[in-house]
C-alpha atoms as a PDB file:
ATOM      1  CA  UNK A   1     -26.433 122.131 -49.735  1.00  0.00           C
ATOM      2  CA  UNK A   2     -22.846 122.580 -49.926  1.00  0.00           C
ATOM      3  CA  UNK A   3     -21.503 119.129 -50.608  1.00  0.00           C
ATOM      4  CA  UNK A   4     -22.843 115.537 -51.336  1.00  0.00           C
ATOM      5  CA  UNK A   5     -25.828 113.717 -49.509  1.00  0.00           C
ATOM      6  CA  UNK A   6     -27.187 110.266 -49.001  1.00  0.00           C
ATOM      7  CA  UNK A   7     -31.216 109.891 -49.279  1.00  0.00           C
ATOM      8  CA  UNK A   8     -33.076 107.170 -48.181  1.00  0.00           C
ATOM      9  CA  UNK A   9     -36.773 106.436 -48.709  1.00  0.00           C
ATOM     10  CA  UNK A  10     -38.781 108.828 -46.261  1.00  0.00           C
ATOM     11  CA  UNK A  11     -41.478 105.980 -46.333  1.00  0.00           C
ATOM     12  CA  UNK A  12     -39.233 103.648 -44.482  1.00  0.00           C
ATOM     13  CA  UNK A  13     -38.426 105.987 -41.218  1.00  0.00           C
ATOM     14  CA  UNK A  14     -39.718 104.573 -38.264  1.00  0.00           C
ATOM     15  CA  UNK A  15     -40.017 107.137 -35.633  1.00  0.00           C
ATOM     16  CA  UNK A  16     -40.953 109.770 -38.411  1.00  0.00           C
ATOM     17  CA  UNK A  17     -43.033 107.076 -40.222  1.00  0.00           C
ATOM     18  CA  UNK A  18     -45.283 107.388 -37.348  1.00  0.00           C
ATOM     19  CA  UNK A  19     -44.946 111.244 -36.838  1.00  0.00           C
ATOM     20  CA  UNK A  20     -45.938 111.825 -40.243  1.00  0.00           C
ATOM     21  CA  UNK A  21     -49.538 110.962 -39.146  1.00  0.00           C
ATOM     22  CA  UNK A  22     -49.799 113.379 -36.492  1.00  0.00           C
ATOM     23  CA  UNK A  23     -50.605 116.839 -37.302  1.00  0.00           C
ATOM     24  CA  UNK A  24     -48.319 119.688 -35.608  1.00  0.00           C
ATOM     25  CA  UNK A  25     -45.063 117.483 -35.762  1.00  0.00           C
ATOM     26  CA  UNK A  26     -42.317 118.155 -37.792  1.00  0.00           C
ATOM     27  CA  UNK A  27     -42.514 115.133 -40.163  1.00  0.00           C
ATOM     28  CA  UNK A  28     -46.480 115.928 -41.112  1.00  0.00           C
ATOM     29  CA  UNK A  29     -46.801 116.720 -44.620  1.00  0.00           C
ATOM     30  CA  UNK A  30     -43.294 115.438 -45.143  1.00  0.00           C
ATOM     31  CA  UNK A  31     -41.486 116.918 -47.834  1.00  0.00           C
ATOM     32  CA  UNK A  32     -39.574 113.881 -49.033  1.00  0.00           C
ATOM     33  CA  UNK A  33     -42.677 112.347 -49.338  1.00  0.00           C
ATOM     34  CA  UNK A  34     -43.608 114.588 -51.991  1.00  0.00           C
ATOM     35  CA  UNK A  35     -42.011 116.736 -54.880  1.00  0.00           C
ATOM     36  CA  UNK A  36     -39.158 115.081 -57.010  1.00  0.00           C
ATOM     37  CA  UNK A  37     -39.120 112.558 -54.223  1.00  0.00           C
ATOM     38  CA  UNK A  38     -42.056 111.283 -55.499  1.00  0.00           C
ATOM     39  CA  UNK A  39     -43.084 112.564 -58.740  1.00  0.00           C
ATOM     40  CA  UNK A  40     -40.115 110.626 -59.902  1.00  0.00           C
ATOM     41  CA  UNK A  41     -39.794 106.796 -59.966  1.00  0.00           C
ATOM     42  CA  UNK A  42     -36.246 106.638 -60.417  1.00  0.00           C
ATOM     43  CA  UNK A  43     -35.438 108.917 -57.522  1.00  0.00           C
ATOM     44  CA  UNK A  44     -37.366 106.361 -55.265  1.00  0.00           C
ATOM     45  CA  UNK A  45     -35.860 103.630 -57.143  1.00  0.00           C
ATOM     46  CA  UNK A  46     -32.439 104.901 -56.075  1.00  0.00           C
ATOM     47  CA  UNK A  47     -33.365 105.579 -52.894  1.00  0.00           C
ATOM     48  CA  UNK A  48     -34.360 102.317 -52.052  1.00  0.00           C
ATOM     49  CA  UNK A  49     -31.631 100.693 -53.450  1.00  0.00           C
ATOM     50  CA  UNK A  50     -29.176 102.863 -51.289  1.00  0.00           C
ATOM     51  CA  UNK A  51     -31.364 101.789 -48.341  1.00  0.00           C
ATOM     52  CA  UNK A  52     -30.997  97.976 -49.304  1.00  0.00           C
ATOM     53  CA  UNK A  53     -27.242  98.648 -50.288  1.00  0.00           C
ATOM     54  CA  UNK A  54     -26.444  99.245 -46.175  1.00  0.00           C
ATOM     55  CA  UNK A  55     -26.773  95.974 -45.159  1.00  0.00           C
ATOM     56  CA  UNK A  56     -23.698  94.860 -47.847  1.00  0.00           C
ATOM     57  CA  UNK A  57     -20.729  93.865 -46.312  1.00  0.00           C
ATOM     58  CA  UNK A  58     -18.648  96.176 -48.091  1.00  0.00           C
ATOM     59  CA  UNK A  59     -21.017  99.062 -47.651  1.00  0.00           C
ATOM     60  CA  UNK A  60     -18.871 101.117 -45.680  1.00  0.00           C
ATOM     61  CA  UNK A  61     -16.034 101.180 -47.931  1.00  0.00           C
ATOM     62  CA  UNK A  62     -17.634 101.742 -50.920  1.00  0.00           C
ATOM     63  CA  UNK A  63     -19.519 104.729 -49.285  1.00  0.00           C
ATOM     64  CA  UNK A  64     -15.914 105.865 -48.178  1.00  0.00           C
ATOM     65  CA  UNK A  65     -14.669 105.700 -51.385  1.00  0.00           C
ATOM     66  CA  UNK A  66     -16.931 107.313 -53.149  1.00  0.00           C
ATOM     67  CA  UNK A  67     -17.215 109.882 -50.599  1.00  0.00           C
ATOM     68  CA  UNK A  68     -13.359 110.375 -51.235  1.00  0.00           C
ATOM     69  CA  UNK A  69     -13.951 111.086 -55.187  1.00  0.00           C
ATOM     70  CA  UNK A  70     -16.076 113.270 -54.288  1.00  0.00           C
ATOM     71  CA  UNK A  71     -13.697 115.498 -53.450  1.00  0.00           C
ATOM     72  CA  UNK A  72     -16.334 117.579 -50.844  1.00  0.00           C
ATOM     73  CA  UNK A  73     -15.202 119.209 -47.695  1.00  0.00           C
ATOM     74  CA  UNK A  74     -18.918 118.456 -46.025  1.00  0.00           C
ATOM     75  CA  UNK A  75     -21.280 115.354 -46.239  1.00  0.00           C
ATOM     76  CA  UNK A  76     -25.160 115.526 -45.385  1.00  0.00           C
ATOM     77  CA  UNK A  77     -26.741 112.054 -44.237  1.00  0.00           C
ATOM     78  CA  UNK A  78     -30.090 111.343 -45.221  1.00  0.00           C
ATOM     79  CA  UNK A  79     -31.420 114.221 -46.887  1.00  0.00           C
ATOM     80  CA  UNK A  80     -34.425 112.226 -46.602  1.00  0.00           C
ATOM     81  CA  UNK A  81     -35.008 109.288 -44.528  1.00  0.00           C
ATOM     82  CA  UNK A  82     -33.112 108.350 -41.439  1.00  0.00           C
ATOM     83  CA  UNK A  83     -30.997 105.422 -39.830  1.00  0.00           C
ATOM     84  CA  UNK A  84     -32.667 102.285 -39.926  1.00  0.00           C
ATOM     85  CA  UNK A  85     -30.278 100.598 -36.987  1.00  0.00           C
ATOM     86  CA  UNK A  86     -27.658 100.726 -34.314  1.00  0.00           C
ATOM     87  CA  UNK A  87     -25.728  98.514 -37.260  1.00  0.00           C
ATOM     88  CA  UNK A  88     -26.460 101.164 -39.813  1.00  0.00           C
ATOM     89  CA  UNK A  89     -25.180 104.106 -37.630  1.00  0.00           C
ATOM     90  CA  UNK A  90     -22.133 102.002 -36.609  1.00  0.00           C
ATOM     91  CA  UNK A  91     -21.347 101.749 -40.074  1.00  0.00           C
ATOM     92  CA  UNK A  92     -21.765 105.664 -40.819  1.00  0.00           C
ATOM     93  CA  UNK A  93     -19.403 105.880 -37.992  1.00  0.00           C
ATOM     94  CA  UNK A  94     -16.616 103.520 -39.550  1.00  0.00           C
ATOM     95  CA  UNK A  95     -17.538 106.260 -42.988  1.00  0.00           C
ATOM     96  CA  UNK A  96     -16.621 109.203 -41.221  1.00  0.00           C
ATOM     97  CA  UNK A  97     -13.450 107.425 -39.783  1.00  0.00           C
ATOM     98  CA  UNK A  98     -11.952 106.296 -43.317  1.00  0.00           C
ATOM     99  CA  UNK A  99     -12.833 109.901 -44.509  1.00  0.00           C
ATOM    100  CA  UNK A 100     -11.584 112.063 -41.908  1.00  0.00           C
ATOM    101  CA  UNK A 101     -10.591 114.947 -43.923  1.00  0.00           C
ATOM    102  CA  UNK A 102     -14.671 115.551 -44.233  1.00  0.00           C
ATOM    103  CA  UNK A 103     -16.881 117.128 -41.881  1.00  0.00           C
ATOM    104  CA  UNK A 104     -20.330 114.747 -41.898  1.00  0.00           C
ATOM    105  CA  UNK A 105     -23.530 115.739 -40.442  1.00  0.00           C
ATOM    106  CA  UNK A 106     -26.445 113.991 -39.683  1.00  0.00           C
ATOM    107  CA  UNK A 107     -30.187 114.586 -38.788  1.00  0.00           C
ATOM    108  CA  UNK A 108     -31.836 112.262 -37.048  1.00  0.00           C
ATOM    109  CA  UNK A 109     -35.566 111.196 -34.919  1.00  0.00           C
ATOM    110  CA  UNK A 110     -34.720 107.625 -33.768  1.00  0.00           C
ATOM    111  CA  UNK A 111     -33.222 108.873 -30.306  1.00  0.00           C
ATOM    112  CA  UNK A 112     -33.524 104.837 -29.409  1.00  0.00           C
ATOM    113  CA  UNK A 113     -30.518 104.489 -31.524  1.00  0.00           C
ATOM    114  CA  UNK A 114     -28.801 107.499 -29.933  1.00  0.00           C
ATOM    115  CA  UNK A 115     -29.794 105.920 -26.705  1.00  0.00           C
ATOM    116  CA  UNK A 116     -27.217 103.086 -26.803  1.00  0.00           C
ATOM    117  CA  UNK A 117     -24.038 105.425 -28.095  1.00  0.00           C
ATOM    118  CA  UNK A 118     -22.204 107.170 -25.679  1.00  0.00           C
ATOM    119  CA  UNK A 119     -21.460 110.429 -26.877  1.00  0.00           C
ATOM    120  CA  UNK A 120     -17.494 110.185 -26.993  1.00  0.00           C
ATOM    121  CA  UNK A 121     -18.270 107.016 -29.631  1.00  0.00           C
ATOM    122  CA  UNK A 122     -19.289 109.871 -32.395  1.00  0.00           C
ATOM    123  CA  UNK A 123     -16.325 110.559 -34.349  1.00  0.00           C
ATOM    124  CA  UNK A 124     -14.732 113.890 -34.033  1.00  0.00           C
ATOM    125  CA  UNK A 125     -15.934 114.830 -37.315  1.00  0.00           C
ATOM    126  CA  UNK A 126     -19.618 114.003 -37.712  1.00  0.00           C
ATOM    127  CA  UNK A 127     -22.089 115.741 -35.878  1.00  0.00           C
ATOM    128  CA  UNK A 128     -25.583 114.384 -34.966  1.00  0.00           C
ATOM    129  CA  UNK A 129     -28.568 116.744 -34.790  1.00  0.00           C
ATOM    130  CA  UNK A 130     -31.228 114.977 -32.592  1.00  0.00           C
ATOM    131  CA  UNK A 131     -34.424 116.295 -34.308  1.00  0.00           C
ATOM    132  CA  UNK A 132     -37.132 117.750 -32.936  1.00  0.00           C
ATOM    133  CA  UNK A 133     -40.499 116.549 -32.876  1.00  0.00           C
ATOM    134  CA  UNK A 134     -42.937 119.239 -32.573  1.00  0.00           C
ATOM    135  CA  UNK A 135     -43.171 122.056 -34.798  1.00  0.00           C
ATOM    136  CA  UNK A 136     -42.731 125.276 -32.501  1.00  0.00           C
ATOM    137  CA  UNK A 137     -41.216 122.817 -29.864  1.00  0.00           C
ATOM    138  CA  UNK A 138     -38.470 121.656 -27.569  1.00  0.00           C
ATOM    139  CA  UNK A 139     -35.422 120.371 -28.843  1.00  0.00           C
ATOM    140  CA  UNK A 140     -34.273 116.741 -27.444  1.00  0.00           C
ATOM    141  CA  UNK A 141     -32.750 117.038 -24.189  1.00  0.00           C
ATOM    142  CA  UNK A 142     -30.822 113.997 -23.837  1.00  0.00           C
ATOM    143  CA  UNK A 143     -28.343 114.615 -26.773  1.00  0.00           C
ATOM    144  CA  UNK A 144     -25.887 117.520 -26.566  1.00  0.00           C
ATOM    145  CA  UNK A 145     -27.186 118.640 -30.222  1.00  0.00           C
ATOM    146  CA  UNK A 146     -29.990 119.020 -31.951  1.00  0.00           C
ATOM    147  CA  UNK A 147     -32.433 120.518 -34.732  1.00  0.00           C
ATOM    148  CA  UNK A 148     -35.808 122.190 -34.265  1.00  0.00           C
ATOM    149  CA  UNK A 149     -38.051 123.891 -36.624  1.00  0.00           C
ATOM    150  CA  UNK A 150     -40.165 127.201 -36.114  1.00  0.00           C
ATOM    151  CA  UNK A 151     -43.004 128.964 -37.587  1.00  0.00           C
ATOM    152  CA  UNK A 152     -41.712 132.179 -36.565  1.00  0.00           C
ATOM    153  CA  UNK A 153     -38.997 133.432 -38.486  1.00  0.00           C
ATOM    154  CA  UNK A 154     -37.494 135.968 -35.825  1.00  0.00           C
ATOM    155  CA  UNK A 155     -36.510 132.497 -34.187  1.00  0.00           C
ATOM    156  CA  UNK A 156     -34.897 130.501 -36.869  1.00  0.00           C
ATOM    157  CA  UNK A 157     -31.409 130.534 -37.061  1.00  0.00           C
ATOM    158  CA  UNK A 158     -30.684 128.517 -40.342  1.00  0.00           C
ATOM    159  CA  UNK A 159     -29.804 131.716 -42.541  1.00  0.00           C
ATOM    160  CA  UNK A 160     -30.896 129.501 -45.839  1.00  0.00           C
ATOM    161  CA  UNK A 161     -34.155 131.176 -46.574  1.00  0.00           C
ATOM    162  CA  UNK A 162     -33.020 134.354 -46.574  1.00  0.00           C
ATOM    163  CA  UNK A 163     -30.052 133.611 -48.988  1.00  0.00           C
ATOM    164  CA  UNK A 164     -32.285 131.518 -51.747  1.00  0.00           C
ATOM    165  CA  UNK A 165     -32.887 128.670 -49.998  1.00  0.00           C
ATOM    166  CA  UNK A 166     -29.358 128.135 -50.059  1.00  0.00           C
ATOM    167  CA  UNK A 167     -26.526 127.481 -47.059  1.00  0.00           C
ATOM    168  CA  UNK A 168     -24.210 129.278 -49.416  1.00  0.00           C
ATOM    169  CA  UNK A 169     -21.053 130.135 -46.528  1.00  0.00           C
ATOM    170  CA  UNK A 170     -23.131 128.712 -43.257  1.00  0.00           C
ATOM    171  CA  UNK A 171     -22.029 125.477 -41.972  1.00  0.00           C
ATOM    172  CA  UNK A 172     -23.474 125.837 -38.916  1.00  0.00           C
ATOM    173  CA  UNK A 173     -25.425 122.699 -39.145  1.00  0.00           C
ATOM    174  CA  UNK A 174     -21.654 120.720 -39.300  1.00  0.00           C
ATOM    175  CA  UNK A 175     -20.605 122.316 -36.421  1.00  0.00           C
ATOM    176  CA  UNK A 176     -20.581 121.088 -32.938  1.00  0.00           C
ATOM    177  CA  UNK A 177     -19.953 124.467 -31.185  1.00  0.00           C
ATOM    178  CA  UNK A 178     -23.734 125.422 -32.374  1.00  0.00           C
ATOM    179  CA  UNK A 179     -25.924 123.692 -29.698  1.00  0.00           C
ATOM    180  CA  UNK A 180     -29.492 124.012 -31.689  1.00  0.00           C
ATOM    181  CA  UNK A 181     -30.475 125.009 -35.258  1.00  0.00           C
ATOM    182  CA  UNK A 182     -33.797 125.942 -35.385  1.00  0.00           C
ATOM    183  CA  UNK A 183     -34.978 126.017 -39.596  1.00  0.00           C
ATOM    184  CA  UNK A 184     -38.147 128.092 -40.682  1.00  0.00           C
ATOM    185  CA  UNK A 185     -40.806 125.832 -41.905  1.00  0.00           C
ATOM    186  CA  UNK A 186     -41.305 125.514 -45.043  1.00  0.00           C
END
């Protein structure tokens, strides 16, 4: 990942909370259930706390501040987890306006959020990926852009596992010219 990223605790999606259970979607065996995310206490300990931290009232400010020392030309939400509210995405939203210099993108399952934003509301320079929910399956069709993941690698257009695992120069997944990326499952 190129730049800086905001995790919060996989166990507390709600839409992929319930997808994890079902075998053949893309949150089944989910990986930040597992690995560092779990093996280590204090990476769940943070991770909650960040998750608890978005209900402050200064929440957005901090996070744009600290964004800003950062110092990053690109900004990942929720490398694991997901939004929790329309309050918590409205809040992302004021984020991305106080740090307009970066380009923010952000994966997401709860379409019921995305629901109740019009479209024009995103700011210019986040992008939201509407996930996909079946492995080998459609991407959302309600949401001009989106993420889906494949088993078959002629298909995938994320270049990362073929450069290390790594995005390295792509930043396709921050653009809003790409329609769909489709990642290799892993």
């Amino acid at each position: 990942m190129p730049g800086y990223s905001y995790g919060l605790p996989a166990w507390e999606c709600q839409t992929g909370g319930k997808l994890s259970k079902i075998k053949g979607t893309v949150c089944y065996d989910c990986y930040a259930k597992k690995g560092f995310y779990k093996m280590y206490k204090t990476v769940k300990e943070a991770q909650y706390k960040r998750f608890k931290a978005v209900d402050r009232p200064k929440w957005v400010y901090m996070m744009a501040s600290q964004i800003r020392l950062f110092k990053t030309k690109e900004f990942r939400w929720h490398d694991a987890g997901d939004i929790k509210s329309i309050k918590h995405l409205l809040k992302i939203f004021k984020v991305c306006k106080l740090t307009p210099g970066v380009k923010h993108w952000m994966p997401t399952k709860e379409a019921q959020f995305l629901k109740h934003i019009p479209v024009n509301r995103v700011p210019k320079n986040l992008i939201i990926r509407l996930s996909g929910t079946n492995v080998d399956g459609p991407a959302g069709k309600f949401w001009p852009w989106s993420s889906t993941v494949t088993t078959n690698p002629k298909k995938a257009t994320c270049p990362a596992p073929k450069q290390g695992g790594k995005c390295l120069d792509c930043r396709k997944c921050w653009t809003r010219k790409i329609k769909n990326i489709t990642y290799l499952k892993h």
